[in-house]
N, C-alpha and C. Protein backbone atom coordinates (compact mmCIF):
# COMPACT_ATOMS: atom_id res chain seq x y z
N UNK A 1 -38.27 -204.55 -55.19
CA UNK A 1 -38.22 -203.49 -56.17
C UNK A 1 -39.03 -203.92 -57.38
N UNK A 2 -39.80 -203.22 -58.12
CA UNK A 2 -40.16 -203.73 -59.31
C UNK A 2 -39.57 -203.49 -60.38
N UNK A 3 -39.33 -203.98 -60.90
CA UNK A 3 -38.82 -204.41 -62.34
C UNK A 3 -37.82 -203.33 -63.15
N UNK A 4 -36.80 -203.70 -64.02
CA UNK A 4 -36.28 -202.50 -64.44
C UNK A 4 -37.41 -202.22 -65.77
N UNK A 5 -38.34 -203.09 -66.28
CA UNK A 5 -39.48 -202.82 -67.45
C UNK A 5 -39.98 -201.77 -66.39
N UNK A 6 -40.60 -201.70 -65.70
CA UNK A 6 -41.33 -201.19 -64.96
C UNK A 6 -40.95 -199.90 -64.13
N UNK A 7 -40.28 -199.34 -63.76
CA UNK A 7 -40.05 -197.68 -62.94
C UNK A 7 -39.96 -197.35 -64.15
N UNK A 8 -39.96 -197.65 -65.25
CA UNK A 8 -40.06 -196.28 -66.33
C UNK A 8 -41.74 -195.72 -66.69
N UNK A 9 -42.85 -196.65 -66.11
CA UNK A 9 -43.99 -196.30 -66.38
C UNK A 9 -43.77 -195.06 -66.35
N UNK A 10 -43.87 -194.77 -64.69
CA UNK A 10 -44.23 -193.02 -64.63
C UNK A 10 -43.87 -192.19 -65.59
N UNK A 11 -42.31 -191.72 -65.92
CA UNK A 11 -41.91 -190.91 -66.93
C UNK A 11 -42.61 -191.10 -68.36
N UNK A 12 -43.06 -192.07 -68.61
CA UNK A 12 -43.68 -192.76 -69.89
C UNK A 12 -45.08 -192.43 -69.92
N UNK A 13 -45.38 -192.42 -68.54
CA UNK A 13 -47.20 -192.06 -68.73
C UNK A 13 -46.88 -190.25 -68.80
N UNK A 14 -46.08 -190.08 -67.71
CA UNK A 14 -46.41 -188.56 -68.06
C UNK A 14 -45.53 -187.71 -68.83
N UNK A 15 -44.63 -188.39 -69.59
CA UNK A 15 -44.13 -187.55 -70.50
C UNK A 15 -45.21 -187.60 -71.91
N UNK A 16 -45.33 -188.96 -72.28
CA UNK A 16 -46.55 -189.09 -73.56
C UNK A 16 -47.93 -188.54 -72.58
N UNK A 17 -48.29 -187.93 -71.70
CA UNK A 17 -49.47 -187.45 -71.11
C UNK A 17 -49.61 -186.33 -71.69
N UNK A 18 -48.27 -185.69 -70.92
CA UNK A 18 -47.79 -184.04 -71.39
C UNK A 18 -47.51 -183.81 -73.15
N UNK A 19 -47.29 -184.79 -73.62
CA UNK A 19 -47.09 -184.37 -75.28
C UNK A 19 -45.40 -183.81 -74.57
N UNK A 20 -44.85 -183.83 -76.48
CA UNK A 20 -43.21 -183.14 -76.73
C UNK A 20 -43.37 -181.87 -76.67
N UNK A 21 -44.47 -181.19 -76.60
CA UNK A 21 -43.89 -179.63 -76.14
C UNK A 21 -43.88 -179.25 -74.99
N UNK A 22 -43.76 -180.34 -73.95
CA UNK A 22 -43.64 -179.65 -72.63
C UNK A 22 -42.78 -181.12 -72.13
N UNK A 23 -42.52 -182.50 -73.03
CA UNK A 23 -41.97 -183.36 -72.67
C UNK A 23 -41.05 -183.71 -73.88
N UNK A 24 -40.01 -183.01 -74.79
CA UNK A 24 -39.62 -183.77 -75.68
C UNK A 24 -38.50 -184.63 -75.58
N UNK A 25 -38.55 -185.66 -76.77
CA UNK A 25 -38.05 -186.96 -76.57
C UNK A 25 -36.68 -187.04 -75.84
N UNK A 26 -35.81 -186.27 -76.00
CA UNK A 26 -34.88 -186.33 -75.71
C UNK A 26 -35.10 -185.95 -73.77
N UNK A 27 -35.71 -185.09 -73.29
CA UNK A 27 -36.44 -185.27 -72.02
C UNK A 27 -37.14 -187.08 -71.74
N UNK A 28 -37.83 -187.15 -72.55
CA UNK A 28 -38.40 -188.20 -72.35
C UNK A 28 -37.44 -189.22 -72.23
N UNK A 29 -36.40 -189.62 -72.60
CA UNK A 29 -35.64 -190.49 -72.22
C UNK A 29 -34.75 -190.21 -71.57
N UNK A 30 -34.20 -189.13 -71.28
CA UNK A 30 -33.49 -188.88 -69.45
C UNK A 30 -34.23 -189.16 -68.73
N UNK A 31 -35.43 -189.23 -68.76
CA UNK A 31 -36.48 -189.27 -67.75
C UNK A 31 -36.52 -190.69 -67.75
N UNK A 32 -36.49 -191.77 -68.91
CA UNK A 32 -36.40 -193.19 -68.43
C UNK A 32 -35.47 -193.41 -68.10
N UNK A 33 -34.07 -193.46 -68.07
CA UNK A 33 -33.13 -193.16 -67.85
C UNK A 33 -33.03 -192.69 -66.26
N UNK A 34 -33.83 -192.02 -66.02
CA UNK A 34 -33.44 -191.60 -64.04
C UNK A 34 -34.17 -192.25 -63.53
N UNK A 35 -35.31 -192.76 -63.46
CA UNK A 35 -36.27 -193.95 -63.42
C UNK A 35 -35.33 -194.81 -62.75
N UNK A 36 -34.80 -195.35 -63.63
CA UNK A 36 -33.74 -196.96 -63.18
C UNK A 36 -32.63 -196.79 -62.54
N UNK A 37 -31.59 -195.28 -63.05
CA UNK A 37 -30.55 -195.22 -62.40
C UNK A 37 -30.23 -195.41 -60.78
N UNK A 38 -31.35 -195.34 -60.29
CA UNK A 38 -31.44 -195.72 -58.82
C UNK A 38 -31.05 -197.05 -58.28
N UNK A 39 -31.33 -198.05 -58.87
CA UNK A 39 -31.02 -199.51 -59.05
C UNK A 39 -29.25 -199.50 -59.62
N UNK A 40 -28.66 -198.74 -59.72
CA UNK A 40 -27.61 -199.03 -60.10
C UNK A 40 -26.65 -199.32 -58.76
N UNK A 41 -27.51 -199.44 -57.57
CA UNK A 41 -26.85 -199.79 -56.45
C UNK A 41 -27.03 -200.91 -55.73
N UNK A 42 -27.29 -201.29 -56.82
CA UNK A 42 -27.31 -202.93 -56.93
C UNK A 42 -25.83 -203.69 -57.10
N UNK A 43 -24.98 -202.96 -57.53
CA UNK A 43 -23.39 -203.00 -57.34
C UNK A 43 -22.90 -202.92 -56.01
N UNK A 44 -23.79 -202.61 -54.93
CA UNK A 44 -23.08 -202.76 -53.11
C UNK A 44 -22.95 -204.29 -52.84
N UNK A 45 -24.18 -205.30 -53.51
CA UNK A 45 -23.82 -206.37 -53.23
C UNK A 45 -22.61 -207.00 -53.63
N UNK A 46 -22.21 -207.01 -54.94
CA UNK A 46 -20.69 -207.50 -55.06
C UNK A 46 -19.66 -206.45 -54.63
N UNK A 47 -19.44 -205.31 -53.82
CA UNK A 47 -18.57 -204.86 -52.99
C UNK A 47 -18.51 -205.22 -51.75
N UNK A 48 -19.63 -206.26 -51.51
CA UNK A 48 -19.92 -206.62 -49.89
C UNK A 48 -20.59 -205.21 -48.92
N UNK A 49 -20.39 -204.47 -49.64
CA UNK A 49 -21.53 -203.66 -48.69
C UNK A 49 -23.06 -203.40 -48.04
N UNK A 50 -23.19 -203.46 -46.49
CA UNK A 50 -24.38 -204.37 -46.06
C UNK A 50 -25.62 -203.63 -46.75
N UNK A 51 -26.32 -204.24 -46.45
CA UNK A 51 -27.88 -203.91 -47.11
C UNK A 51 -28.48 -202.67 -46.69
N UNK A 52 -28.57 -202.56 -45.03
CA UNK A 52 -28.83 -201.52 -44.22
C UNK A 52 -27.56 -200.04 -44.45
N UNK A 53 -26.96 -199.85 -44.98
CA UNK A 53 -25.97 -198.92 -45.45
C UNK A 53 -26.22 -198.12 -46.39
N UNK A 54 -26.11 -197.14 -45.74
CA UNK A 54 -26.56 -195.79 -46.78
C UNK A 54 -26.22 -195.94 -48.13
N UNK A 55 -25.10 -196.64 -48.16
CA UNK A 55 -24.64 -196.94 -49.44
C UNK A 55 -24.93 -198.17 -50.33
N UNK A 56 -26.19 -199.08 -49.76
CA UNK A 56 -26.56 -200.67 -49.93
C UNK A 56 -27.81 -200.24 -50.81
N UNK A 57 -28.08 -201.60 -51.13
CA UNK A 57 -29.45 -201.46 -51.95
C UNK A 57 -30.69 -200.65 -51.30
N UNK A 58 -30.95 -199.43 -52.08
CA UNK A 58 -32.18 -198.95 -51.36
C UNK A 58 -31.43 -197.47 -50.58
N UNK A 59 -30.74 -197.54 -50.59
CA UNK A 59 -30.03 -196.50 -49.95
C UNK A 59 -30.15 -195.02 -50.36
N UNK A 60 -28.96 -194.44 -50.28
CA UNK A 60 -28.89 -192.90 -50.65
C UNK A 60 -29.61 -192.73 -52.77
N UNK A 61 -29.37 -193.80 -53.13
CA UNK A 61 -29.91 -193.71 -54.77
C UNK A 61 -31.16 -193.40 -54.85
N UNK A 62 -31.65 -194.05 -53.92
CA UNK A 62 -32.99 -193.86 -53.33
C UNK A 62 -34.38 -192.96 -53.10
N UNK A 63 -33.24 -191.54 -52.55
CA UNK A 63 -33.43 -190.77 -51.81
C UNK A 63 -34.19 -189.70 -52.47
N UNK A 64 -34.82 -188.98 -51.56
CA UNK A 64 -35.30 -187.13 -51.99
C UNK A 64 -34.01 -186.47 -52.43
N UNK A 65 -32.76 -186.48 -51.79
CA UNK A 65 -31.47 -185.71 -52.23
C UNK A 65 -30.95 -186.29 -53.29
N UNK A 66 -31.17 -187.57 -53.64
CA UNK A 66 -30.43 -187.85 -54.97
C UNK A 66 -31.40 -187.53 -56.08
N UNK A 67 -32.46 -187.60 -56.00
CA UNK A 67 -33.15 -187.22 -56.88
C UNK A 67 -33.60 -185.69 -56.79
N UNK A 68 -32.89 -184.56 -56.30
CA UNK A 68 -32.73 -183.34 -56.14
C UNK A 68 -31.43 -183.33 -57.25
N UNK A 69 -30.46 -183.99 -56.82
CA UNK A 69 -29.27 -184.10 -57.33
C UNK A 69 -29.48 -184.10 -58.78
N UNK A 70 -30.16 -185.07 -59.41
CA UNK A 70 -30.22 -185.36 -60.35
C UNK A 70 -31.18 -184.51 -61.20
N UNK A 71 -32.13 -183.60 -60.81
CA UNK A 71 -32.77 -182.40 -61.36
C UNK A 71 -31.99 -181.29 -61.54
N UNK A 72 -30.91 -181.12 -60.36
CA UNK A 72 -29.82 -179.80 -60.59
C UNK A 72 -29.22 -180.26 -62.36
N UNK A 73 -29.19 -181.48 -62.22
CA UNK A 73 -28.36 -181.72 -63.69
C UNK A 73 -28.83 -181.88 -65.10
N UNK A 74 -30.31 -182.14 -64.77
CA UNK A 74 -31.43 -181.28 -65.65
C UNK A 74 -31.13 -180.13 -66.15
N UNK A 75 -31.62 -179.32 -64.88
CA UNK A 75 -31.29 -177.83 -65.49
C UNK A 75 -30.46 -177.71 -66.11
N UNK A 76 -28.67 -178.05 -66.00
CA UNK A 76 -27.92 -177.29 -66.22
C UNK A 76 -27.57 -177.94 -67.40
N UNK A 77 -28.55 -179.48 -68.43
CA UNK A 77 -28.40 -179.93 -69.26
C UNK A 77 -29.71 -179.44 -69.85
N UNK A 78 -30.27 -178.53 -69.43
CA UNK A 78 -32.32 -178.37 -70.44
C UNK A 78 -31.80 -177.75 -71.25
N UNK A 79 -30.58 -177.26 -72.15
CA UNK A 79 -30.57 -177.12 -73.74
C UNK A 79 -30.38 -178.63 -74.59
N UNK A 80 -29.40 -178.99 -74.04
CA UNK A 80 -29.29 -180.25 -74.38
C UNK A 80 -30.56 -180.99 -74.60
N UNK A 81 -31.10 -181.30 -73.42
CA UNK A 81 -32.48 -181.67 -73.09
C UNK A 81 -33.82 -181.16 -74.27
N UNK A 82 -33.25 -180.07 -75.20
CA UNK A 82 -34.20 -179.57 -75.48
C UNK A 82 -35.65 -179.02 -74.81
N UNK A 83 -35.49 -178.42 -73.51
CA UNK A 83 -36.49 -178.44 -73.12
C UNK A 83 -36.50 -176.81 -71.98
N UNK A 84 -36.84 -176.44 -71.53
CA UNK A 84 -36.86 -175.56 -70.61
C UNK A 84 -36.10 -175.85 -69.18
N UNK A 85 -35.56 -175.35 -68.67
CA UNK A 85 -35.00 -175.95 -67.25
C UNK A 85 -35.75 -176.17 -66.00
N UNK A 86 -36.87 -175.71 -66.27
CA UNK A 86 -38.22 -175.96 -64.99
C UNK A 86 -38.87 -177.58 -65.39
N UNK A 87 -38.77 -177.22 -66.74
CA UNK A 87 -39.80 -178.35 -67.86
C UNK A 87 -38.58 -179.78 -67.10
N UNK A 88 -36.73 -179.91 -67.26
CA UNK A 88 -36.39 -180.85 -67.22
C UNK A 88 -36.35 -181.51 -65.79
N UNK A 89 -35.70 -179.77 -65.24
CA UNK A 89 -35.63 -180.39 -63.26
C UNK A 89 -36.81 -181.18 -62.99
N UNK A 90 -38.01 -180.40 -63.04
CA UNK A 90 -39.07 -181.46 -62.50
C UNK A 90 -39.34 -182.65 -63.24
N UNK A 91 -39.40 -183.03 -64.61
CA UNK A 91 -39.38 -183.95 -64.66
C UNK A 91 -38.30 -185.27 -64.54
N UNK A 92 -37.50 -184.72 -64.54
CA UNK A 92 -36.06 -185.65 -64.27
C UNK A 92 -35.93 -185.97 -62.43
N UNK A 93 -36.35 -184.81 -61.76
CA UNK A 93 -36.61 -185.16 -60.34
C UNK A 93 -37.97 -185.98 -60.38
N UNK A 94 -39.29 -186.40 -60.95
CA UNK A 94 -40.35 -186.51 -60.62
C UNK A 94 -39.86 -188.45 -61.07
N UNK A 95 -39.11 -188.43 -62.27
CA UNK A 95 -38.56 -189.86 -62.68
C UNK A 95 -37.87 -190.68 -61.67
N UNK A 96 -36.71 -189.24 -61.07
CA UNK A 96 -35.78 -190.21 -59.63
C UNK A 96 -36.95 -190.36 -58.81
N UNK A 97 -37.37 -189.51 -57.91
CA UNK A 97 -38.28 -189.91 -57.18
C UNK A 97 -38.85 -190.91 -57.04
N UNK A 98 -40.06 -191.14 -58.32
CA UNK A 98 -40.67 -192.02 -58.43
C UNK A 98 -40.62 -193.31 -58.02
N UNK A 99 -39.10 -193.76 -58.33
CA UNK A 99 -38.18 -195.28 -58.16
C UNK A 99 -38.36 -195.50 -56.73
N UNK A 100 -37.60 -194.46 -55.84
CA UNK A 100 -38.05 -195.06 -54.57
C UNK A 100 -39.39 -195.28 -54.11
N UNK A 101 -40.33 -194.33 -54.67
CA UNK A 101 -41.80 -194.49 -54.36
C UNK A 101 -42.15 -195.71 -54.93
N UNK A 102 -41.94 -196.22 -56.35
CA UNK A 102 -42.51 -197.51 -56.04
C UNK A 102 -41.84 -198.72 -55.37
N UNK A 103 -41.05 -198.88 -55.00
CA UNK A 103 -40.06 -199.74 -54.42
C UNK A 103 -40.66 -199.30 -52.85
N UNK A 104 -41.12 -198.45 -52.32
CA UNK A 104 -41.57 -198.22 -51.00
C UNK A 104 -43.05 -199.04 -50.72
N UNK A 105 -43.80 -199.37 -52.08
CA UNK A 105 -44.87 -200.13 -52.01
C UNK A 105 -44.61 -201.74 -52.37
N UNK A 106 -43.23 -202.29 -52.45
CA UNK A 106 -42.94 -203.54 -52.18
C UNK A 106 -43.13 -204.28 -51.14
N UNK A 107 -43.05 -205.42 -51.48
CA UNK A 107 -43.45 -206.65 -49.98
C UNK A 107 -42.05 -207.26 -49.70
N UNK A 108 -41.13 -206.44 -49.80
CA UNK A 108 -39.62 -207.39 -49.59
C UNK A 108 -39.36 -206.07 -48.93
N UNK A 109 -37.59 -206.43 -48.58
CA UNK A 109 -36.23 -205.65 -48.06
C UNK A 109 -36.48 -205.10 -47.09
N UNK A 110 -35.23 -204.01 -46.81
CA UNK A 110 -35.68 -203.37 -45.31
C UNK A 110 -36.23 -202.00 -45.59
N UNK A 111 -36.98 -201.40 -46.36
CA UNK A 111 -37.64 -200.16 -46.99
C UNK A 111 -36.50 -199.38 -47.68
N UNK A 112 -36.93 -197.99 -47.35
CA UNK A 112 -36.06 -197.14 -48.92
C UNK A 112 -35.41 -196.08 -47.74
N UNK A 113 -34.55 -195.41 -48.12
CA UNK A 113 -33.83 -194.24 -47.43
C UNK A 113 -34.30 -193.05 -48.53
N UNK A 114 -35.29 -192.36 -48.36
CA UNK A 114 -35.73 -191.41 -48.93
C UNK A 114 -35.09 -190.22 -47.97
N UNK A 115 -35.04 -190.51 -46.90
CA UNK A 115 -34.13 -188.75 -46.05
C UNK A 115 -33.00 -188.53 -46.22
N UNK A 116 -32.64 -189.92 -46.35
CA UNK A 116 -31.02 -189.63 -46.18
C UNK A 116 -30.20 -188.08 -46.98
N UNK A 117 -29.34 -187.64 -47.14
CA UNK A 117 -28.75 -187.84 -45.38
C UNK A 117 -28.88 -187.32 -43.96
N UNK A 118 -30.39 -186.88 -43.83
CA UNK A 118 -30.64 -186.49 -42.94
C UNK A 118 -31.21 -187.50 -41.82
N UNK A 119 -31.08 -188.60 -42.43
CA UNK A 119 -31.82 -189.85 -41.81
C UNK A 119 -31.36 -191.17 -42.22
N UNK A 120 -30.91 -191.94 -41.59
CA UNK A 120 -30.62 -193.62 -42.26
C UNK A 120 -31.38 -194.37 -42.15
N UNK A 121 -32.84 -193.92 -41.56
CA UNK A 121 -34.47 -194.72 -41.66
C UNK A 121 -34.80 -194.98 -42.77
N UNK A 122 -35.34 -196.17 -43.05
CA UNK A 122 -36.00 -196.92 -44.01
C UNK A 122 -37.22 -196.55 -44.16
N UNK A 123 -38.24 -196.58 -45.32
CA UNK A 123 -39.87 -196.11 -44.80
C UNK A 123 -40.00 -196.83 -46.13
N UNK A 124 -40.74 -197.54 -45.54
CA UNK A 124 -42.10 -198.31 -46.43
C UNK A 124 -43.45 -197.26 -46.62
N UNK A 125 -44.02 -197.71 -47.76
CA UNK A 125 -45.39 -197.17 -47.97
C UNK A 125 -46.41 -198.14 -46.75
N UNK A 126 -47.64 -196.78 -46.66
CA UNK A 126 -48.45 -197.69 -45.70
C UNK A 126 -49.32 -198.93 -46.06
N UNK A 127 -48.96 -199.40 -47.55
CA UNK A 127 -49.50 -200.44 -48.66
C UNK A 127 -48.44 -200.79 -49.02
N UNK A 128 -47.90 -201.95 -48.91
CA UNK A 128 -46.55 -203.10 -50.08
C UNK A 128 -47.58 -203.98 -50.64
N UNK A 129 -48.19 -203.17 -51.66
CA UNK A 129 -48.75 -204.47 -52.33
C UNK A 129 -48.03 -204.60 -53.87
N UNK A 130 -46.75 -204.34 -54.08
CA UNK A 130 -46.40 -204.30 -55.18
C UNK A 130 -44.99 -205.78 -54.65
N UNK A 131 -45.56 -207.24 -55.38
CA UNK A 131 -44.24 -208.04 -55.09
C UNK A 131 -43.26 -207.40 -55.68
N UNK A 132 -42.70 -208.05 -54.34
CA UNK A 132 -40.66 -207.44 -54.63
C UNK A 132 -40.39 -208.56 -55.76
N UNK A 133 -39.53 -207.87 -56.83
CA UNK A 133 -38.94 -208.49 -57.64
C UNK A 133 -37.48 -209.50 -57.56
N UNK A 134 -37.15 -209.98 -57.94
CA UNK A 134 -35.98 -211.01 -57.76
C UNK A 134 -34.65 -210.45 -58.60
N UNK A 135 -33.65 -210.16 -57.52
CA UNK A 135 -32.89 -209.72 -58.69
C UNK A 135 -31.72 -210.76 -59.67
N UNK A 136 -31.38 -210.53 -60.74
CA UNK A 136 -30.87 -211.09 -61.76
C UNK A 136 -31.73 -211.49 -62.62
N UNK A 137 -31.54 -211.59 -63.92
CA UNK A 137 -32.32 -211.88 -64.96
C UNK A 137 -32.74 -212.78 -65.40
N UNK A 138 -31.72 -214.24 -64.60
CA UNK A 138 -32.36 -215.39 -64.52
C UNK A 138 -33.58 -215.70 -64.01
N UNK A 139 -33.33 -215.25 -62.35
CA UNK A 139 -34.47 -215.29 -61.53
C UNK A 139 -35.31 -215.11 -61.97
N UNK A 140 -35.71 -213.69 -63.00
CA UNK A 140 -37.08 -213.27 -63.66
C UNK A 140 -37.65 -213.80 -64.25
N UNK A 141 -37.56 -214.82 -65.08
CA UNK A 141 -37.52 -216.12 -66.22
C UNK A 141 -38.10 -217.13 -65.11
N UNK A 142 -38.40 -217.09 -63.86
CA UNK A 142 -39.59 -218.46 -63.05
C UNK A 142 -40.82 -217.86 -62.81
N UNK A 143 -41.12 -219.03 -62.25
CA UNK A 143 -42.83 -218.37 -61.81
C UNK A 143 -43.05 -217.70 -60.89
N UNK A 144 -42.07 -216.85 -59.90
CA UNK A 144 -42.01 -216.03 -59.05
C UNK A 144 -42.01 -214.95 -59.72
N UNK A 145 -41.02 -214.72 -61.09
CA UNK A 145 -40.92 -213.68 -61.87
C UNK A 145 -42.06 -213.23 -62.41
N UNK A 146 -43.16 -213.92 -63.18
CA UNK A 146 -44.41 -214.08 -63.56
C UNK A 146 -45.57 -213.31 -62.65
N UNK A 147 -45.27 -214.24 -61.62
CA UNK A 147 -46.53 -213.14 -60.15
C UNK A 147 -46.01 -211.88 -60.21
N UNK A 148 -44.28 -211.47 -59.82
CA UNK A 148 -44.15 -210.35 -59.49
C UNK A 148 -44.87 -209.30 -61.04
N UNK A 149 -44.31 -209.76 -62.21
CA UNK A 149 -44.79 -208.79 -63.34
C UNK A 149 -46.16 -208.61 -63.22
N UNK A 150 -47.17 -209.75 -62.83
CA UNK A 150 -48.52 -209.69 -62.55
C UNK A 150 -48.62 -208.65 -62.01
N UNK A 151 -48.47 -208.68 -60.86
CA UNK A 151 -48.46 -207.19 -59.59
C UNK A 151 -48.07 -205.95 -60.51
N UNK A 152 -47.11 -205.83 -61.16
CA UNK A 152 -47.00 -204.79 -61.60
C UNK A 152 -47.83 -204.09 -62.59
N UNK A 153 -48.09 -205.10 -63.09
CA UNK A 153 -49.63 -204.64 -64.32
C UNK A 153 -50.45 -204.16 -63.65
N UNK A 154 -51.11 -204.54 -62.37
CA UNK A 154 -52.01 -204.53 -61.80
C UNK A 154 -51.94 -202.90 -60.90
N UNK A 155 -50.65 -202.93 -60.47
CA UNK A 155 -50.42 -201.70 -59.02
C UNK A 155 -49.74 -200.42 -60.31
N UNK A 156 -49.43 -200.89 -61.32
CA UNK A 156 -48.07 -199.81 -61.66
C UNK A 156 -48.50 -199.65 -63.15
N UNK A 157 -48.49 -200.45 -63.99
CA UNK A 157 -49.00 -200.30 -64.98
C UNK A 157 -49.74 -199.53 -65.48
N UNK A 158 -51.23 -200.33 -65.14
CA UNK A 158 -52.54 -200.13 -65.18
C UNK A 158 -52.40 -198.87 -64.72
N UNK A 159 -52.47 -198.05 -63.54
CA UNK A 159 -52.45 -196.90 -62.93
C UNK A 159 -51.69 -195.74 -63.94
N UNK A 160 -50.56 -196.31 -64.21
CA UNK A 160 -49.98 -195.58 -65.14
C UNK A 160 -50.68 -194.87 -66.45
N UNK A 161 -51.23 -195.89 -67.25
CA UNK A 161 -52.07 -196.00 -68.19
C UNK A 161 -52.89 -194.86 -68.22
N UNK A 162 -53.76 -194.83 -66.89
CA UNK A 162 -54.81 -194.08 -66.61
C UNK A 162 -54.25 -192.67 -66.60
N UNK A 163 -53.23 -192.86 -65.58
CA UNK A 163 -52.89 -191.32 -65.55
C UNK A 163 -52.25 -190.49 -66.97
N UNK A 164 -51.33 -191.75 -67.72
CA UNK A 164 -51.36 -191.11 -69.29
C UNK A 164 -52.25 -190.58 -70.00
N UNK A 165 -53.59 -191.74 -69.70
CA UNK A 165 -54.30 -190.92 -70.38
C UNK A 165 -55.25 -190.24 -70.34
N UNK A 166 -55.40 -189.72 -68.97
CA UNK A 166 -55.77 -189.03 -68.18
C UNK A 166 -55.12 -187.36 -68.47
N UNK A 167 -54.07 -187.38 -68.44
CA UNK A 167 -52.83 -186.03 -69.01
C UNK A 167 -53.06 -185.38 -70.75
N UNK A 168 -53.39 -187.09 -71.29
CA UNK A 168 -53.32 -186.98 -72.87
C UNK A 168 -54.72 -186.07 -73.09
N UNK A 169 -56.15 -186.70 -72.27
CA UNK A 169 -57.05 -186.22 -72.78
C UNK A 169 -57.26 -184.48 -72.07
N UNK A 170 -56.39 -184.74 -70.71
CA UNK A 170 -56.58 -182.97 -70.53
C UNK A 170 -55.72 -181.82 -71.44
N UNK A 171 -54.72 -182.37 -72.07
CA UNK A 171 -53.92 -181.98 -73.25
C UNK A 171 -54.77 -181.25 -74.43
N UNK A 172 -55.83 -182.33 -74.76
CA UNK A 172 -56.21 -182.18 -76.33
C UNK A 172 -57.13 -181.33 -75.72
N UNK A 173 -58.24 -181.87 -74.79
CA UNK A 173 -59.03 -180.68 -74.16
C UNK A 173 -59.04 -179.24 -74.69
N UNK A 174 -57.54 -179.22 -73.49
CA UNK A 174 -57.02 -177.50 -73.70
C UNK A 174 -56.70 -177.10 -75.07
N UNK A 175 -56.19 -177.95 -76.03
CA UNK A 175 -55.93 -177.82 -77.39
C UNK A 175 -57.37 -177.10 -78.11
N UNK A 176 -57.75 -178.25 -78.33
CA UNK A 176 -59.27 -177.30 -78.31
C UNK A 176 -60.01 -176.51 -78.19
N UNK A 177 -60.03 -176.41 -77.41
CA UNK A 177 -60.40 -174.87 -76.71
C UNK A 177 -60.16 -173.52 -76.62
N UNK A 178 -58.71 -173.83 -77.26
CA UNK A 178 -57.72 -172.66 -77.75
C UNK A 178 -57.76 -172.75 -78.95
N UNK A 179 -57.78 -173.97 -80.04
CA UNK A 179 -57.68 -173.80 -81.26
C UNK A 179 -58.65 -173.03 -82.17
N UNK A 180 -59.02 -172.01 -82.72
CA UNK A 180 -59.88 -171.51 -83.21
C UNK A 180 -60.42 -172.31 -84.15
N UNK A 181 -62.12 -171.95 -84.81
CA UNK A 181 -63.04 -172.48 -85.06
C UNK A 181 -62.22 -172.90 -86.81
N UNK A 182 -63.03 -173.91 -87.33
CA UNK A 182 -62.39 -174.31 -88.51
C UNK A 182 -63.78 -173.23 -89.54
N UNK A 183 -63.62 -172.63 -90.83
CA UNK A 183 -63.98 -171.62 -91.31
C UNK A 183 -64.72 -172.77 -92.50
């Protein structure tokens, strides 16, 4: 998995891509916020529950349905959210998502349960070039921790970056273009 610094890129590139009127802050941080919550099933290991288990690391948190799940609750929070309910579902689904997608381009575990529950198959991306991270916070602190953050600059980061500002400059673009002439 990469990093808990790290699954918040996406929401981060494309909420500051999109600007606060179609991403505001308070969006913007549910959106980091669903990013990671997926990793919170990282708690199966001290219940003893196996790895391969819908309910194990990588599992149903994982998934297309949990991160469906977690857009229904968008909507029915986009006042809260400050934001529109199209504006939060998708981005609050595009944040869950994301997590398993990059965790599907890792070089560790037994892949991700993105069907479930229509499926207890694992699926890797057809590229793991993103090192699997080590979990606990000790672990992260060696030089295994070091390569893996490397990788991530490199596969997740960087990419990120681009696509921020990639969003930012089609933003001002359109700004432009609409803004009438200065007199």
């Amino acid at each position: 998995m990469p990093t808990i610094l790290t699954h918040p890129v996406v929401p981060l590139a494309i909420g500051l891509g999109l600007g606060s009127g179609i991403v505001p802050p308070r969006l913007l941080i549910a959106g980091v916020m669903a990013s990671i919550i997926p990793d919170l099933d990282v708690v199966s290991f001290r219940l003893d529950i196996p790895y391969d288990s819908a309910f194990g690391h990588r599992g149903f948190t994982h998934s297309i349905t949990f991160a469906m799940a977690l857009a229904v609750c968008g909507t029915f929070a986009h006042r809260a959210l400050r934001a529109s309910w199209i504006s939060a579902s998708a981005f609050l689904f595009i944040a869950t998502v994301s997590h398993g997608v990059l965790d599907s381009f890792t070089n560790g575990g037994s892949g991700i349960a993105f069907l479930w529950p229509f499926s207890d198959g694992r699926f890797f991306a057809p590229f793991q070039v993103i090192e699997v991270s080590p979990i606990g916070v000790a672990r992260f602190f060696t030089s295994r921790g070091a390569t893996v953050f490397a990788s991530e600059l490199l596969w997740v980061w960087l990419p990120g970056i681009v696509l921020g500002l990639l969003l930012w400059s089609l933003r001002v673009k359109r700004n432009t273009q609409t803004m009438p002439p200065l007199k």
